[in-house]
C-alpha atoms as a PDB file:
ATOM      1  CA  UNK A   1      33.527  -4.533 -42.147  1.00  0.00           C
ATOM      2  CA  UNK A   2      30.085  -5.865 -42.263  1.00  0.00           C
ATOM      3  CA  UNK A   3      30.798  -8.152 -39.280  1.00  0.00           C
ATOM      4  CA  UNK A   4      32.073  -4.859 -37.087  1.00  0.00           C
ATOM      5  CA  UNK A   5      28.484  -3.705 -38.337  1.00  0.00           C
ATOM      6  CA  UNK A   6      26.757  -6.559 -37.168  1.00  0.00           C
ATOM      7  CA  UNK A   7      28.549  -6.257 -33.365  1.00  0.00           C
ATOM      8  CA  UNK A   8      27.594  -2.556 -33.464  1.00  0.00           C
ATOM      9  CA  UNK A   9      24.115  -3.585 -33.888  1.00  0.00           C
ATOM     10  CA  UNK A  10      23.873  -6.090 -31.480  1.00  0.00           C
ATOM     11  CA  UNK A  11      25.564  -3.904 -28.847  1.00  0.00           C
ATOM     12  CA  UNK A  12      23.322  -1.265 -29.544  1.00  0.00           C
ATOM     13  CA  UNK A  13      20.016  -3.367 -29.028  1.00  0.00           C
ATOM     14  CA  UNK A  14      21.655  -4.878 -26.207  1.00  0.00           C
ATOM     15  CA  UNK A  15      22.020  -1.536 -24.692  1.00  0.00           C
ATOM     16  CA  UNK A  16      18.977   0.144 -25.656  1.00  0.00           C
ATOM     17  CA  UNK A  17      17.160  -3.136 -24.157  1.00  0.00           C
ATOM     18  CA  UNK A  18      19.509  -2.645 -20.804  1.00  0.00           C
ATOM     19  CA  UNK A  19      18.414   0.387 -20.676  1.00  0.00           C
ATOM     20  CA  UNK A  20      14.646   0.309 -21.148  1.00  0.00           C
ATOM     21  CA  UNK A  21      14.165  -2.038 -18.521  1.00  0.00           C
ATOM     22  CA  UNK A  22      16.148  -0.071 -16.086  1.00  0.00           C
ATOM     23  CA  UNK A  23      13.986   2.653 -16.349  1.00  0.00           C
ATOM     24  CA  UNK A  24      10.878   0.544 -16.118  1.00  0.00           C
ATOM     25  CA  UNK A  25      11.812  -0.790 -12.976  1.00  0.00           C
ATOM     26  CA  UNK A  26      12.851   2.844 -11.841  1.00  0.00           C
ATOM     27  CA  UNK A  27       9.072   4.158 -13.250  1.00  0.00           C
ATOM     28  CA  UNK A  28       7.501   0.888 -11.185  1.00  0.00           C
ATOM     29  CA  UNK A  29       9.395   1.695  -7.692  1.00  0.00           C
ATOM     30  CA  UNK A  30       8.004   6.213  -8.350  1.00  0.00           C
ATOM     31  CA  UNK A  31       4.441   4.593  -8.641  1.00  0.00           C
ATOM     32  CA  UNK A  32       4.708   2.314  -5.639  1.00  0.00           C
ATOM     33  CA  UNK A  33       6.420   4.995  -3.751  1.00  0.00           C
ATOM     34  CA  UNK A  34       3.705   7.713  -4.642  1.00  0.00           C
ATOM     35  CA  UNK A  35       1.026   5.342  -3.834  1.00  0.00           C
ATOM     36  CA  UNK A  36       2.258   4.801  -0.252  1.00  0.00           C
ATOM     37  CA  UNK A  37       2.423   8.130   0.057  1.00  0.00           C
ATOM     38  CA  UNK A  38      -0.630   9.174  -0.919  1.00  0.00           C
ATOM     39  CA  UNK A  39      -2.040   6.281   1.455  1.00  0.00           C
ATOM     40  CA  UNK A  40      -0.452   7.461   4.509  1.00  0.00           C
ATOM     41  CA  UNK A  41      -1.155  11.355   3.947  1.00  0.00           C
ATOM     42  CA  UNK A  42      -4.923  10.087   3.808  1.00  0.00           C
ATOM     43  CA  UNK A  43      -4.731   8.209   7.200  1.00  0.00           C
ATOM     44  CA  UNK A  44      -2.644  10.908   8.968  1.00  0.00           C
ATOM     45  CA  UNK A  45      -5.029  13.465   7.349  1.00  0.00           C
ATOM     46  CA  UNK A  46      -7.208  15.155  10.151  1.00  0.00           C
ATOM     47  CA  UNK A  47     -10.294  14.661   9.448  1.00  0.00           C
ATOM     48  CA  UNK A  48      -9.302  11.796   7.042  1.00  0.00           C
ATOM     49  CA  UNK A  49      -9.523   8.108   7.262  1.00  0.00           C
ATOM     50  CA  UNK A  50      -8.064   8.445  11.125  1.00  0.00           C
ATOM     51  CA  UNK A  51     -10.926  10.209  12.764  1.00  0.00           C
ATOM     52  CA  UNK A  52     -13.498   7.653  10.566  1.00  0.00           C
ATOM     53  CA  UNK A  53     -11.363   4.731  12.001  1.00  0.00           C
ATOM     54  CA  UNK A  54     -11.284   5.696  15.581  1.00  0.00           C
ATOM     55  CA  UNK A  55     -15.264   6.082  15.344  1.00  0.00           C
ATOM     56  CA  UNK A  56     -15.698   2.692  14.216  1.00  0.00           C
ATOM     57  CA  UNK A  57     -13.230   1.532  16.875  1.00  0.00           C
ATOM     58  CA  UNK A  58     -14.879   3.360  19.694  1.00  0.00           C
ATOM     59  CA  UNK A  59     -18.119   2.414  18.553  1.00  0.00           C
ATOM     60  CA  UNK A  60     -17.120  -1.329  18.639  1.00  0.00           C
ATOM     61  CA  UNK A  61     -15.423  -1.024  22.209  1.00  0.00           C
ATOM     62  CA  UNK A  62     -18.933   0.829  23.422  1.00  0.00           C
ATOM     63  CA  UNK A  63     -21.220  -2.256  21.828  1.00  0.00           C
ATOM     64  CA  UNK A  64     -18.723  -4.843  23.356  1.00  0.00           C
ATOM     65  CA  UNK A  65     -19.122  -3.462  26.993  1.00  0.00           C
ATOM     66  CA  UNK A  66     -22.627  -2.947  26.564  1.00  0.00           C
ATOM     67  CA  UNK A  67     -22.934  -6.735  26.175  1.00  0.00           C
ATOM     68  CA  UNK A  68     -20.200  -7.825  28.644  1.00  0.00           C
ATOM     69  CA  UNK A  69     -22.070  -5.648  31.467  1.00  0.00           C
ATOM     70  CA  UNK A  70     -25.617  -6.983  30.256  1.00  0.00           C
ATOM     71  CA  UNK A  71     -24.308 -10.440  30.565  1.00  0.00           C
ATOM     72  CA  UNK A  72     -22.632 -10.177  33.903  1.00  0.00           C
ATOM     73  CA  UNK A  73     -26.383  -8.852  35.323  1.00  0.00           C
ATOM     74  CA  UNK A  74     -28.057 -11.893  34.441  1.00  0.00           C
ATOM     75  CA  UNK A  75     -28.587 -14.865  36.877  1.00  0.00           C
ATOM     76  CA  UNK A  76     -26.744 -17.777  36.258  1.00  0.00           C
ATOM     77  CA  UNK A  77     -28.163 -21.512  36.187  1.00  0.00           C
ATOM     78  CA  UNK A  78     -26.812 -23.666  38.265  1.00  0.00           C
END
């Protein structure tokens, strides 16, 4: 009798421990999934992170053939 207690017990814990971590890794994949989510609606967003992006880019590619036309101008040494 007390032994059938004991098993009971130990099943029980064993379950209920089975169990919580199941549902931790379930909670820890919704908050990765949610935070992907909320990182791509921001990028896709108009007037979001895209548009600030593309300005940076543009801006970069503008400077860089500003000072690849500048440099094919000047004389050359021989």
């Amino acid at each position: 009798m007390m032994l059938q207690k004991i098993q009971n017990c130990i099943k029980e814990r064993c379950l209920m421990r089975s169990l919580g971590e199941k549902g931790q890794g379930i909670v820890e994949y919704a908050l990765i999934l949610a935070f992907v989510v909320v990182i791509a609606m921001a990028l896709t967003n108009a007037g979001g992170l895209q548009d600030k992006i593309k300005a940076v880019f543009t801006s970069v590619g503008n400077e860089v053939d500003k000072a690849g036309s500048n440099t094919s101008n000047s004389p050359t040494n021989p």
